[in-house]
C-alpha atoms as a PDB file:
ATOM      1  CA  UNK A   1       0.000   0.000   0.000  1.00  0.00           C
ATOM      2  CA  UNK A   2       2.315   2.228   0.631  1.00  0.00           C
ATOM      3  CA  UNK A   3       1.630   3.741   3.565  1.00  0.00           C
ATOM      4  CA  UNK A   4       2.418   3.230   7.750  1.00  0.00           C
ATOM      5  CA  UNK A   5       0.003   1.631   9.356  1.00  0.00           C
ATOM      6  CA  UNK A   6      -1.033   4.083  11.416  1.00  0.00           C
ATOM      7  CA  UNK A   7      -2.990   5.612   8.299  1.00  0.00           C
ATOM      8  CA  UNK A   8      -4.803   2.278   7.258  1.00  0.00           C
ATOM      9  CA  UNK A   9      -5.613   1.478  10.565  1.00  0.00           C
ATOM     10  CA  UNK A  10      -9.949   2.857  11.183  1.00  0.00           C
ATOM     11  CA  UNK A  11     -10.161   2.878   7.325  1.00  0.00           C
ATOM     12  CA  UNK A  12     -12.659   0.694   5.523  1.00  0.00           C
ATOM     13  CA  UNK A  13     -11.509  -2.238   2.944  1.00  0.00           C
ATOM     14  CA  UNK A  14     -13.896  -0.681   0.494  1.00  0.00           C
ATOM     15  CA  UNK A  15     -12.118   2.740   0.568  1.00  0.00           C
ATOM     16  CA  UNK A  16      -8.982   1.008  -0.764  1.00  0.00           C
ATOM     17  CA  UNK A  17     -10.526  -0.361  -3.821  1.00  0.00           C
ATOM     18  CA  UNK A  18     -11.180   1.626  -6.824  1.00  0.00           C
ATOM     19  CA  UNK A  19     -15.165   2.651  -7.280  1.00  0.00           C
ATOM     20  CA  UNK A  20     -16.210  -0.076  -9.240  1.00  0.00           C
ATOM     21  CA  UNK A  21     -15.104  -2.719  -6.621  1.00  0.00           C
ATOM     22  CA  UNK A  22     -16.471  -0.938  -3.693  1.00  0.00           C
ATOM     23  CA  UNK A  23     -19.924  -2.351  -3.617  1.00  0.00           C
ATOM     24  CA  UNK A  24     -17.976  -6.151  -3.989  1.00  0.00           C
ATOM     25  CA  UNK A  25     -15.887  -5.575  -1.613  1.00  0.00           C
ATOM     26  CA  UNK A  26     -18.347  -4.068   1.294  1.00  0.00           C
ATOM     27  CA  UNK A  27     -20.832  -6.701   0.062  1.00  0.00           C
ATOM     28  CA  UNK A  28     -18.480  -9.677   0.570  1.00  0.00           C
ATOM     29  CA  UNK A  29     -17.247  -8.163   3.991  1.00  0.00           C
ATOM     30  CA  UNK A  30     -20.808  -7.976   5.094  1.00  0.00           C
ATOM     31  CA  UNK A  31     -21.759 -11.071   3.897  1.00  0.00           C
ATOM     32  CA  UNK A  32     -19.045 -13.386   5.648  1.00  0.00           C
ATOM     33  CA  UNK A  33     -19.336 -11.435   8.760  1.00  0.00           C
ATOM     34  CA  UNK A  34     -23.284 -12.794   8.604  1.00  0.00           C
ATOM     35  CA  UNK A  35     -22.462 -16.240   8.379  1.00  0.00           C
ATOM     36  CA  UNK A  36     -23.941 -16.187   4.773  1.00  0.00           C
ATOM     37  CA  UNK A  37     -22.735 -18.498   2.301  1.00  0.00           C
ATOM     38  CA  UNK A  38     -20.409 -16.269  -0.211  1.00  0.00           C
ATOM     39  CA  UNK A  39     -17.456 -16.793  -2.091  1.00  0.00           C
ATOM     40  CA  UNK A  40     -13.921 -16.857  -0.067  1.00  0.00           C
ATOM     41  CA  UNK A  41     -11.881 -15.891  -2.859  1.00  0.00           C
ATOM     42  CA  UNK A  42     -12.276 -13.260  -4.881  1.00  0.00           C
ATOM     43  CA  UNK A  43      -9.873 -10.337  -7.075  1.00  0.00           C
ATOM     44  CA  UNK A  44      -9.826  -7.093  -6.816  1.00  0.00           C
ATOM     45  CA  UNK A  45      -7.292  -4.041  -7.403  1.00  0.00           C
ATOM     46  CA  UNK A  46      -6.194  -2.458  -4.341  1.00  0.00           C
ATOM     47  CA  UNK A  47      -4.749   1.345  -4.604  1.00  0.00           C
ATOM     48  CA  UNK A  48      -1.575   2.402  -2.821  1.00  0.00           C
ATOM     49  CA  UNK A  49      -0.504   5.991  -1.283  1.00  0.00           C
ATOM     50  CA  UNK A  50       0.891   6.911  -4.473  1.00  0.00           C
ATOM     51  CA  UNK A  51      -1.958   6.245  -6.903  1.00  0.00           C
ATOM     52  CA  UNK A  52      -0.231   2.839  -7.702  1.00  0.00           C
ATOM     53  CA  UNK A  53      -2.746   0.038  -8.502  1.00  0.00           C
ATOM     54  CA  UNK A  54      -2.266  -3.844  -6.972  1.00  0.00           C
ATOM     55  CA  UNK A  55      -4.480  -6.800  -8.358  1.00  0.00           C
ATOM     56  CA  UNK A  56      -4.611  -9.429  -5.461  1.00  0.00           C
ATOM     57  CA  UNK A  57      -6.796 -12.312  -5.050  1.00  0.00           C
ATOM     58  CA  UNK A  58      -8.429 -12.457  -1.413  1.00  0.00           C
ATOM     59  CA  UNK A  59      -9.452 -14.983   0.568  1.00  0.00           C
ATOM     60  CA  UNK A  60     -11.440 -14.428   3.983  1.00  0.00           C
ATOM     61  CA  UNK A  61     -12.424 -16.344   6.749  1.00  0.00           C
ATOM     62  CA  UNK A  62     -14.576 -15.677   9.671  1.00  0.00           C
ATOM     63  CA  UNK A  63     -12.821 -15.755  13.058  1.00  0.00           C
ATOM     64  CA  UNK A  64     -13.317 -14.523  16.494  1.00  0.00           C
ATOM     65  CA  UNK A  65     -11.199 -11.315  17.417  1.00  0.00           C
ATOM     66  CA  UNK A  66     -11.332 -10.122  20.996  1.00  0.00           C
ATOM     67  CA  UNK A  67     -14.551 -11.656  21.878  1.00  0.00           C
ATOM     68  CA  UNK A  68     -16.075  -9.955  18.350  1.00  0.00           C
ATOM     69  CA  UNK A  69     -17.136 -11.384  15.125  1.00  0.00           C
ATOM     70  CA  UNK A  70     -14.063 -10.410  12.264  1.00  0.00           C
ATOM     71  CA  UNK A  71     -12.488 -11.096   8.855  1.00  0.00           C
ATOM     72  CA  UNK A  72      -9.240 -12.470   8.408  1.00  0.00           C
ATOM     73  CA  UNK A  73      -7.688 -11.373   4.968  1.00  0.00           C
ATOM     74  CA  UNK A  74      -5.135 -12.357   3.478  1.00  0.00           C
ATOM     75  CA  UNK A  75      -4.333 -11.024  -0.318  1.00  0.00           C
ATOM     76  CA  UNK A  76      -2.009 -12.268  -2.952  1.00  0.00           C
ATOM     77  CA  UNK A  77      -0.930 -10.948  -5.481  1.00  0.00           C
ATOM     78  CA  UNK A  78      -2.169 -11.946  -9.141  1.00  0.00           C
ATOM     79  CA  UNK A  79       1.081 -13.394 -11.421  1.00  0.00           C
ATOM     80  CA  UNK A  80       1.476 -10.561 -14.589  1.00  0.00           C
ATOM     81  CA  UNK A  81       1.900 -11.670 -17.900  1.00  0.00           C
ATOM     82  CA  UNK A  82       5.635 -11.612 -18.332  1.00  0.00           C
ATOM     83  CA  UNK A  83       7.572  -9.992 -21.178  1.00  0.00           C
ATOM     84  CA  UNK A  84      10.837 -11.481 -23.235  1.00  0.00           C
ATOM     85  CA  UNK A  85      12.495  -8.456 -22.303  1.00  0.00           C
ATOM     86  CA  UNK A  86      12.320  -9.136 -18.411  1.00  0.00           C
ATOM     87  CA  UNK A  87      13.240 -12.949 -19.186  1.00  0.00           C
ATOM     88  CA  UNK A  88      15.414 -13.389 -21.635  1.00  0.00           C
ATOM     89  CA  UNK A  89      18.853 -15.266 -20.725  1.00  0.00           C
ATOM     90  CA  UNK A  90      20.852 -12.809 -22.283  1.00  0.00           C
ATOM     91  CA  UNK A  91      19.463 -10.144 -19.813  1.00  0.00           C
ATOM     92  CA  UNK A  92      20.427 -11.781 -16.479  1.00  0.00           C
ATOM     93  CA  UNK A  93      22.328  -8.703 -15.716  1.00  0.00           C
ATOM     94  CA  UNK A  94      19.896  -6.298 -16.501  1.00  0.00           C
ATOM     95  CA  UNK A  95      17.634  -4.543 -13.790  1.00  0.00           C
ATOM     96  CA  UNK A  96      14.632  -6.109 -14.288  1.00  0.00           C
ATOM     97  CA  UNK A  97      16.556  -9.670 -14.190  1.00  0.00           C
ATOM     98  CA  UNK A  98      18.053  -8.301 -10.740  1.00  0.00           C
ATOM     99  CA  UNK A  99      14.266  -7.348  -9.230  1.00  0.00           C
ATOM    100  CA  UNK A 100      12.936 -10.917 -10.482  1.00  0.00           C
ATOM    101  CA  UNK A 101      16.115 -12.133  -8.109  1.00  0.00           C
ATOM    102  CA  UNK A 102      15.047 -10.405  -5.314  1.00  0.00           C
ATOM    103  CA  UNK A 103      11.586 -11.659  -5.374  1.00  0.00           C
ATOM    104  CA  UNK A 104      10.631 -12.839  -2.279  1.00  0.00           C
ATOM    105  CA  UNK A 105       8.285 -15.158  -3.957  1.00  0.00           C
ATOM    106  CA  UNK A 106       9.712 -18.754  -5.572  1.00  0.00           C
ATOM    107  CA  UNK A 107      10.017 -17.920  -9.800  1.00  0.00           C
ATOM    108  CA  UNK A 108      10.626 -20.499 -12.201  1.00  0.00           C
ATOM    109  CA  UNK A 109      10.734 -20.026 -15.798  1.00  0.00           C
ATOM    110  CA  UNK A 110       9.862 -22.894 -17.836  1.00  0.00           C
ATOM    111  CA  UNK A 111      11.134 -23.479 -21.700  1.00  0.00           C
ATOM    112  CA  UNK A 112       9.281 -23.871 -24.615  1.00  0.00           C
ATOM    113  CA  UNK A 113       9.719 -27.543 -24.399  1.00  0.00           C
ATOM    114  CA  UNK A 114       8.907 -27.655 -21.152  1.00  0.00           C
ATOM    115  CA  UNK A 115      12.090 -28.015 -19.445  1.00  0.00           C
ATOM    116  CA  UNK A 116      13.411 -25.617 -16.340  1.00  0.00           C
ATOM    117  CA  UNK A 117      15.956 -22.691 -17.423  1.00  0.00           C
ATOM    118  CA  UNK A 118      15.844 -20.920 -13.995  1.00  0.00           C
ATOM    119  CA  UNK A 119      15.055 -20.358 -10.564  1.00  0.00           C
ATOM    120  CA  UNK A 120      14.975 -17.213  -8.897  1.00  0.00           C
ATOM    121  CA  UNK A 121      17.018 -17.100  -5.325  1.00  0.00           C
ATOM    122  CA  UNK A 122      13.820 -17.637  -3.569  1.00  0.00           C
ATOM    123  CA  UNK A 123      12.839 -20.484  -5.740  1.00  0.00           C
ATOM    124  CA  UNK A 124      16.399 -21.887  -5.057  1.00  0.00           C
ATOM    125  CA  UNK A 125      15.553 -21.506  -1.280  1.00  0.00           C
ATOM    126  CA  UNK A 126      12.672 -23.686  -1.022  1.00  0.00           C
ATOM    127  CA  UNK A 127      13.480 -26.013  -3.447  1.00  0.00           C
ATOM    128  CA  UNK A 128      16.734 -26.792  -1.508  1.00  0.00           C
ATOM    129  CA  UNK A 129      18.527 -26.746  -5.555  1.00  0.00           C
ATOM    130  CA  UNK A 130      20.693 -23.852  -7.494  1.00  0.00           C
ATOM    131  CA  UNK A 131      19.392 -22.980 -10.328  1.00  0.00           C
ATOM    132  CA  UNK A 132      22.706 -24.667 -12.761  1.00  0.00           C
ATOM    133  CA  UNK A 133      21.232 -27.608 -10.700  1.00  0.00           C
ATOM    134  CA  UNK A 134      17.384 -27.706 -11.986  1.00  0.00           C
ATOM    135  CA  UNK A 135      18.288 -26.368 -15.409  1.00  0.00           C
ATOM    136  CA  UNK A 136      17.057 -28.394 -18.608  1.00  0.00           C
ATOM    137  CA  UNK A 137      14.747 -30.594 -16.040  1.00  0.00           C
ATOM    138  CA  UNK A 138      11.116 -30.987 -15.888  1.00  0.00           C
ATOM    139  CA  UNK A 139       9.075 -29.090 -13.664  1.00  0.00           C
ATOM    140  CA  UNK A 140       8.237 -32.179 -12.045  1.00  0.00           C
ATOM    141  CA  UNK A 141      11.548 -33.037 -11.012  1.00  0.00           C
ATOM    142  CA  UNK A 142      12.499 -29.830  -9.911  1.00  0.00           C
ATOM    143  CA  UNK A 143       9.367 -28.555  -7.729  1.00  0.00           C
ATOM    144  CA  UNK A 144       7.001 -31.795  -7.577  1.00  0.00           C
ATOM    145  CA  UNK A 145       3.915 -30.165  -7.518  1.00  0.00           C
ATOM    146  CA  UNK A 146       0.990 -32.693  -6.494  1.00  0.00           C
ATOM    147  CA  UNK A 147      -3.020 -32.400  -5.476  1.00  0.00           C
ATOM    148  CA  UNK A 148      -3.077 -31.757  -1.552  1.00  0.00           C
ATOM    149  CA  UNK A 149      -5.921 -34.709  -1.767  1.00  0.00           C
ATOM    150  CA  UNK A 150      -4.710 -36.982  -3.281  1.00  0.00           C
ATOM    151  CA  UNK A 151      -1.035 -36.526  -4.302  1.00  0.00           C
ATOM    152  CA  UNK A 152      -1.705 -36.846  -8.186  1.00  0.00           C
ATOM    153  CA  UNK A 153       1.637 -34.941  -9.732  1.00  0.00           C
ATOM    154  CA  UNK A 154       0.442 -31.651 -11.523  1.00  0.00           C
ATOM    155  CA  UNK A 155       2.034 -31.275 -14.577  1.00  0.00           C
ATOM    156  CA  UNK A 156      -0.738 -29.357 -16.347  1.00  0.00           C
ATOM    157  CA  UNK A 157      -0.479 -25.604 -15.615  1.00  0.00           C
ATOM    158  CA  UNK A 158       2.427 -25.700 -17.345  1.00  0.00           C
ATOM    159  CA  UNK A 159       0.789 -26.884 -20.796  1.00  0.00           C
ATOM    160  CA  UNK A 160      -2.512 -25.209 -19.733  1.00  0.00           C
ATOM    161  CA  UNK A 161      -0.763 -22.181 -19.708  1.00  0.00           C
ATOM    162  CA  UNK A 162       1.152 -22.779 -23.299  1.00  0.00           C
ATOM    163  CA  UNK A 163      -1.895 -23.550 -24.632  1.00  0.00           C
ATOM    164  CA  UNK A 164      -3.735 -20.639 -23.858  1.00  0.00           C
ATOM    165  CA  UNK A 165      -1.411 -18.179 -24.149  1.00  0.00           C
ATOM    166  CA  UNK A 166      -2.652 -16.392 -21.078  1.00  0.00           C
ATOM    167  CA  UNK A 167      -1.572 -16.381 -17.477  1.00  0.00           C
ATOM    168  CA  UNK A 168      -3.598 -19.379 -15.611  1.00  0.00           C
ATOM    169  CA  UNK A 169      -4.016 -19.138 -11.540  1.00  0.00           C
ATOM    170  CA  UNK A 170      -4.495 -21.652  -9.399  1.00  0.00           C
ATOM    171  CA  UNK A 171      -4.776 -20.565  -6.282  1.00  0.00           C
ATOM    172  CA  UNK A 172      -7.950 -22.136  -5.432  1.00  0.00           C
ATOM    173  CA  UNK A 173      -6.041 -25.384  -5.283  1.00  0.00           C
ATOM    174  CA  UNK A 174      -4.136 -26.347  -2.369  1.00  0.00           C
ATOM    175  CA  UNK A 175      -0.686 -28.193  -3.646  1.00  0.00           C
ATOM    176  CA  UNK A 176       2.008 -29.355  -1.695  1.00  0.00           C
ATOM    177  CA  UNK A 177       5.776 -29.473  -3.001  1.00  0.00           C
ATOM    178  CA  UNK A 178       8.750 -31.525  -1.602  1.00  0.00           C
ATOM    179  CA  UNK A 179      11.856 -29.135  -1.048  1.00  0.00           C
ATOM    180  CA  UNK A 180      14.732 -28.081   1.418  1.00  0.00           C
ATOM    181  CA  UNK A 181      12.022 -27.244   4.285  1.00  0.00           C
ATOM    182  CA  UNK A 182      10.133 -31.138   3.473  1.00  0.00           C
ATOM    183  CA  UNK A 183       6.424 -30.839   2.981  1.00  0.00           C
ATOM    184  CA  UNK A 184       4.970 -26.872   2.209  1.00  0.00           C
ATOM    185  CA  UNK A 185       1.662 -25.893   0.944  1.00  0.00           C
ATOM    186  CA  UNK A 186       1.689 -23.639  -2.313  1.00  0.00           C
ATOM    187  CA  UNK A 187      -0.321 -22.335  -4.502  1.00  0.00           C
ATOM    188  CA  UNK A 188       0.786 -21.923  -8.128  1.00  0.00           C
ATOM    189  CA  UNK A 189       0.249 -19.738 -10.881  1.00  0.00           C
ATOM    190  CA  UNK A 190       1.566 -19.821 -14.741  1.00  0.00           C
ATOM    191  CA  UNK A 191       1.985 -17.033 -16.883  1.00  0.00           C
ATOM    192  CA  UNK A 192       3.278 -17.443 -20.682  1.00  0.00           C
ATOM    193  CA  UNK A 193       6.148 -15.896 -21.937  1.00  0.00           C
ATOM    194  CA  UNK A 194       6.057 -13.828 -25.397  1.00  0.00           C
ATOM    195  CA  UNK A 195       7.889 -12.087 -27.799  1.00  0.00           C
ATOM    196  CA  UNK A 196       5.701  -8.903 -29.177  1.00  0.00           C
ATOM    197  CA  UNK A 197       5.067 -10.752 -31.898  1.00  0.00           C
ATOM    198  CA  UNK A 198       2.693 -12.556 -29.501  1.00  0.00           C
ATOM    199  CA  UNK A 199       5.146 -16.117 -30.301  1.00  0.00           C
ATOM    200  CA  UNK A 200       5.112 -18.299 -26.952  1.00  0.00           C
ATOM    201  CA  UNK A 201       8.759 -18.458 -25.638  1.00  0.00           C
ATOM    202  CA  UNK A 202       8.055 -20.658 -22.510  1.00  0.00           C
ATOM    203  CA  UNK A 203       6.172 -20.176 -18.989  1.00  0.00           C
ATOM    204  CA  UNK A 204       6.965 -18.410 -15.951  1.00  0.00           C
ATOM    205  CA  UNK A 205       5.528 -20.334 -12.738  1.00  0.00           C
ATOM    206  CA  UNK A 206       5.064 -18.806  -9.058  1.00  0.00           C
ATOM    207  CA  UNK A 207       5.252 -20.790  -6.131  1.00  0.00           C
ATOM    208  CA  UNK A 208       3.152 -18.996  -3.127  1.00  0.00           C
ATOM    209  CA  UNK A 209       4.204 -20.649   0.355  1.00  0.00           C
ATOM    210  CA  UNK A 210       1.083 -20.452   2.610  1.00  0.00           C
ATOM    211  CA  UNK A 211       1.811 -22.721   4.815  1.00  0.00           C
ATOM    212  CA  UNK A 212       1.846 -20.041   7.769  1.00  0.00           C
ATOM    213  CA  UNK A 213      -0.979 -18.330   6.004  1.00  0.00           C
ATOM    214  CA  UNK A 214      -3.162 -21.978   6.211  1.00  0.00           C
ATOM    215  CA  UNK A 215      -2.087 -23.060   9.956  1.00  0.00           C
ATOM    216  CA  UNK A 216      -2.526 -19.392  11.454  1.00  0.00           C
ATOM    217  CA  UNK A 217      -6.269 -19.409   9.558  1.00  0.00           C
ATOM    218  CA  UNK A 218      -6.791 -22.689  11.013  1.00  0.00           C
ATOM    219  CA  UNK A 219      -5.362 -22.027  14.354  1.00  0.00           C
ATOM    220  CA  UNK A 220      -7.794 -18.753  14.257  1.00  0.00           C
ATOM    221  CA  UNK A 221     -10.795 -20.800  13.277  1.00  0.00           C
ATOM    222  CA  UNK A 222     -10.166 -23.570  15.934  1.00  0.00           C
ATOM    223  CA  UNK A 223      -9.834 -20.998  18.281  1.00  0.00           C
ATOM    224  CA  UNK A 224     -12.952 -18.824  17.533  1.00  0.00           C
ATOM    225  CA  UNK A 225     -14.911 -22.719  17.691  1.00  0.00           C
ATOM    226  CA  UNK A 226     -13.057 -24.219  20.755  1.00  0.00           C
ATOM    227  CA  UNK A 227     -13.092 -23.972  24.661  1.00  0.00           C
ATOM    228  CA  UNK A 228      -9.547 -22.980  25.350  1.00  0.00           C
ATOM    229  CA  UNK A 229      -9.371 -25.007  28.533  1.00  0.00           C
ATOM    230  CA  UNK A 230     -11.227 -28.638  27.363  1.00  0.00           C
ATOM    231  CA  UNK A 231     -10.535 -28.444  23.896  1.00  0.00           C
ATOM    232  CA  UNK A 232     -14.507 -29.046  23.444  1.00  0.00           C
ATOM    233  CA  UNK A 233     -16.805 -26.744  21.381  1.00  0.00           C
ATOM    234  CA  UNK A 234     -17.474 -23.469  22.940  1.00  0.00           C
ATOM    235  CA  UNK A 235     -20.682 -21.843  23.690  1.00  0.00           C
ATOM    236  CA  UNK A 236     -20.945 -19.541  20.526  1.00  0.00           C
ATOM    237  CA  UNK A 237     -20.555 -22.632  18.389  1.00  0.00           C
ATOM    238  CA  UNK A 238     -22.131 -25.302  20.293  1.00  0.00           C
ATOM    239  CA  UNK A 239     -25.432 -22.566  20.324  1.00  0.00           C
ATOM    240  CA  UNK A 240     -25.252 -22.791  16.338  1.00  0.00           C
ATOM    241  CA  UNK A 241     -25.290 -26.435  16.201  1.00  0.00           C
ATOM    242  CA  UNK A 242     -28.140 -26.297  18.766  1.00  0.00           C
ATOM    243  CA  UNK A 243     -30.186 -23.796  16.366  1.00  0.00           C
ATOM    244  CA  UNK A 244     -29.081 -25.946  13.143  1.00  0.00           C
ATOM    245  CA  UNK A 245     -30.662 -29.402  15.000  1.00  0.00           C
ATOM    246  CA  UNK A 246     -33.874 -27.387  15.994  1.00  0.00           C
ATOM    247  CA  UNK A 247     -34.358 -26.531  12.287  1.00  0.00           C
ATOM    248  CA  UNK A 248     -33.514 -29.835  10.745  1.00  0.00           C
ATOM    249  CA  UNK A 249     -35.923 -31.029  13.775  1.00  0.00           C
ATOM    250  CA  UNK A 250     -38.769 -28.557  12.773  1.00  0.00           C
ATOM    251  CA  UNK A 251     -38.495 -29.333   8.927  1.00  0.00           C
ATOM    252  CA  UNK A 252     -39.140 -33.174  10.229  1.00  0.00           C
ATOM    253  CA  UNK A 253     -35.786 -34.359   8.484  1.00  0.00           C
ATOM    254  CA  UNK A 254     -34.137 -35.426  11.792  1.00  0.00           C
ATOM    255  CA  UNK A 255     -35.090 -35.905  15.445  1.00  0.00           C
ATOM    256  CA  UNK A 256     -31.889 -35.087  18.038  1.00  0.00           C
ATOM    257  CA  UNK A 257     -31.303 -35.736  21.821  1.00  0.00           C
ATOM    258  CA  UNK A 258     -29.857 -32.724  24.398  1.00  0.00           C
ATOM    259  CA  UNK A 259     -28.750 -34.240  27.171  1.00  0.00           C
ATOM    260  CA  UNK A 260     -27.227 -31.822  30.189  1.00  0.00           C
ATOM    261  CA  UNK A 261     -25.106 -32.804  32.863  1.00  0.00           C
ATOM    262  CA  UNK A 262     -23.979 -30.850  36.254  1.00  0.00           C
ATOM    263  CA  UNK A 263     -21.057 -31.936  37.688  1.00  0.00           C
ATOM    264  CA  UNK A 264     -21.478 -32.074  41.343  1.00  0.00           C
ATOM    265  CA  UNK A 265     -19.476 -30.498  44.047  1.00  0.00           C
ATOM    266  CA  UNK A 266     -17.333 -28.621  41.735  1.00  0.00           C
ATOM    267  CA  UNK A 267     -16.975 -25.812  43.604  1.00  0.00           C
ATOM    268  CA  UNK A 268     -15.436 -27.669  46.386  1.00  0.00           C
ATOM    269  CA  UNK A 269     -12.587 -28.950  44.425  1.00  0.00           C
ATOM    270  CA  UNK A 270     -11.900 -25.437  43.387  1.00  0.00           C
ATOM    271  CA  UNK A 271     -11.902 -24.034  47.170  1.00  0.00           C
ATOM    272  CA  UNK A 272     -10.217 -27.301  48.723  1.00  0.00           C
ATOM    273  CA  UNK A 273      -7.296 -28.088  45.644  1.00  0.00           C
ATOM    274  CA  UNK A 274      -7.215 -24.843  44.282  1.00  0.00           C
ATOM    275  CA  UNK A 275      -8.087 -23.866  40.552  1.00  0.00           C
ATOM    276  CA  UNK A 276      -5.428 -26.041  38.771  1.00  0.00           C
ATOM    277  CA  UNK A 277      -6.804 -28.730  39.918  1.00  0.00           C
ATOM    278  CA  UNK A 278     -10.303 -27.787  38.894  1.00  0.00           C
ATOM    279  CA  UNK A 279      -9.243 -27.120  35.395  1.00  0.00           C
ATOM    280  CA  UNK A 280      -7.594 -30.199  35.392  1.00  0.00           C
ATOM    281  CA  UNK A 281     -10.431 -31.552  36.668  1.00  0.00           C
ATOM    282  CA  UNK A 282     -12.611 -30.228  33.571  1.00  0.00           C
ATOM    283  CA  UNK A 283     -10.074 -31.692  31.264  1.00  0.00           C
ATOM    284  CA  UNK A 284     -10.174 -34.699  32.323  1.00  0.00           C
ATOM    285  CA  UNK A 285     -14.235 -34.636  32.411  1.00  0.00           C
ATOM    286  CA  UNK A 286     -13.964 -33.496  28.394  1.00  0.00           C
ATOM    287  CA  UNK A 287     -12.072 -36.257  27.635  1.00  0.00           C
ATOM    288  CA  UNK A 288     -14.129 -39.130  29.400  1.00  0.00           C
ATOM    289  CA  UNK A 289     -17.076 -37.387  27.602  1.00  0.00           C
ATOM    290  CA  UNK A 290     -15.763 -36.693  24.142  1.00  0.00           C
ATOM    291  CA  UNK A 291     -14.458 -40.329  23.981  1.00  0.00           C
ATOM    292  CA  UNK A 292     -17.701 -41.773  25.182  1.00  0.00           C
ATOM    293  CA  UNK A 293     -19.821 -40.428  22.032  1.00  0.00           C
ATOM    294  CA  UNK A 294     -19.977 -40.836  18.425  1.00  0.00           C
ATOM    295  CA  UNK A 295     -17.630 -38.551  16.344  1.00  0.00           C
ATOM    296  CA  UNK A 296     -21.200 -36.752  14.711  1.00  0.00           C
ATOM    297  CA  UNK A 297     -22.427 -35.664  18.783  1.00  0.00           C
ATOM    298  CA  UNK A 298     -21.191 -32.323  19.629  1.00  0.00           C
ATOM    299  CA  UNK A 299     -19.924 -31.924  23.552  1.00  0.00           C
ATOM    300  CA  UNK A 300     -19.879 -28.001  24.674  1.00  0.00           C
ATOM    301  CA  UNK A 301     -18.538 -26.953  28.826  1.00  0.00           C
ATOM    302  CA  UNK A 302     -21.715 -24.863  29.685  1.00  0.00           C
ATOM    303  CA  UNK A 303     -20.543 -22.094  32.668  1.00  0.00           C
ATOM    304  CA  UNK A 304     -23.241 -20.519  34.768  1.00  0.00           C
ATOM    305  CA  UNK A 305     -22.476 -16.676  34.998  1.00  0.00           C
END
């Protein structure tokens, strides 16, 4: 954006967009924070302090911040078409070859025939291989991109991307690649290379680590859903489940059981053993009840006060 952030702190997403994505973006925002089944990922151009314009994909998801309903966003940003100019061997030493080095995003640049002809340092980095190493190999052998799923090898955005003749993104599928730091989730995008002329030289590919990005959303979601203390359900969550079992219940699709138990003399394990040993207590109670149901029952700690 280019600006502290002290000055984008108070201000709204939507003011950060240019016109004609305001009512997307405010609508989306709204939407998510309802509950209401929207799209998670979605593009838009985002404009900077100096007038600059940034096309990012972003993906939202609700979580609980401070005991309030809010958005987590995270944007990335969309591959460009790359130029010859900006690619070609013979400018290695040229500035633009020297800003696609400093990258802090993983760039490989594919041939015509499909083979490897460099990595960028970053690329190098989480590939754990130089790039004299991976040159004149297969994509495959070099990054090893594969379905999160199921672990089928990708191969495709490669010759999707050659085929077109247009930049291809596939964020929206979780991969997984095999490098220096083991097992990382990516997601990849493929741009084709061209002369002016519009002839195909080869592809460009970005590798996108989100493996932070994935395991802080998760860890944000578990905690907006969970008891911090049992590990069960808590209250906010376990009171949507109760609502969506009354409805299924009421549209005659399903009939459901709420059972509540006290536990007795609580209090005086608290005042005798002290409040360790009552939480330890309630942990140990979540457990004996979590592994005494079916994996579909829901188990929620229900406080008084």
């Amino acid at each position: 954006m280019g600006s502290p952030v002290e000055e984008l702190l108070g201000r709204r997403l939507a003011d950060l967009v240019p016109p004609e994505y305001t009512e997307l973006v405010a609508d989306n925002v709204r939407r998510r924070l309802l509950g209401e089944s929207t799209a998670e990922r979605y593009e838009v151009d985002l404009i900077g302090h100096q007038g600059q314009h940034s096309r990012l994909e972003l993906s939202t998801w609700p979580v609980e911040h401070e005991g309030e309903q809010a958005l987590l966003i995270v944007g990335v940003e969309v591959l460009p078409t790359q130029t010859v100019e900006a690619l070609q061997p013979t400018e290695r030493r040229s500035p633009a070859r020297l800003a696609l080095e400093a990258l802090p995003e993983a760039l490989i640049t594919i041939n015509i025939d499909g083979t490897v002809e460099h990595l960028n340092l970053a690329a190098s980095r989480l590939l754990g291989m130089d790039a004299a190493s991976a040159a004149g190999k297969p994509l495959d052998e070099v990054a090893r991109p594969v379905e999160e799923s199921d672990r089928k090898l990708l191969t495709e955005p490669v010759r999707q991307a050659l085929a077109a003749g247009a930049p291809l993104n596939m964020g929206r599928r979780a991969l997984m690649i095999r490098g220096a730091s083991g097992e990382r989730l990516i997601e990849l995008s493929a741009a084709p290379i061209r002369m002016e002329t519009g002839e195909s030289l080869g592809v460009v590919v970005l590798l996108h680590d989100v493996t932070e990005v994935r395991g802080l959303a998760r860890q944000m979601s578990y905690q907006a859903t969970h008891d911090a203390l049992t590990g069960l359900l808590n209250r906010h969550d376990f009171e949507r489940r109760l609502q969506d079992a009354i409805d299924t219940a009421r549209r005659g699709d399903s009939s459901h059981v709420l059972c509540y138990l006290d536990l007795d003399r609580f209090k005086t394990v608290n005042d005798s053993s002290g409040h360790q040993a009552g939480d330890a207590m309630l942990r140990e109670a979540a457990k004996i009840l979590r592994d005494a149901v079916r994996d579909s029952d829901t188990v929620c700690p229900y406080r008084r006060g």
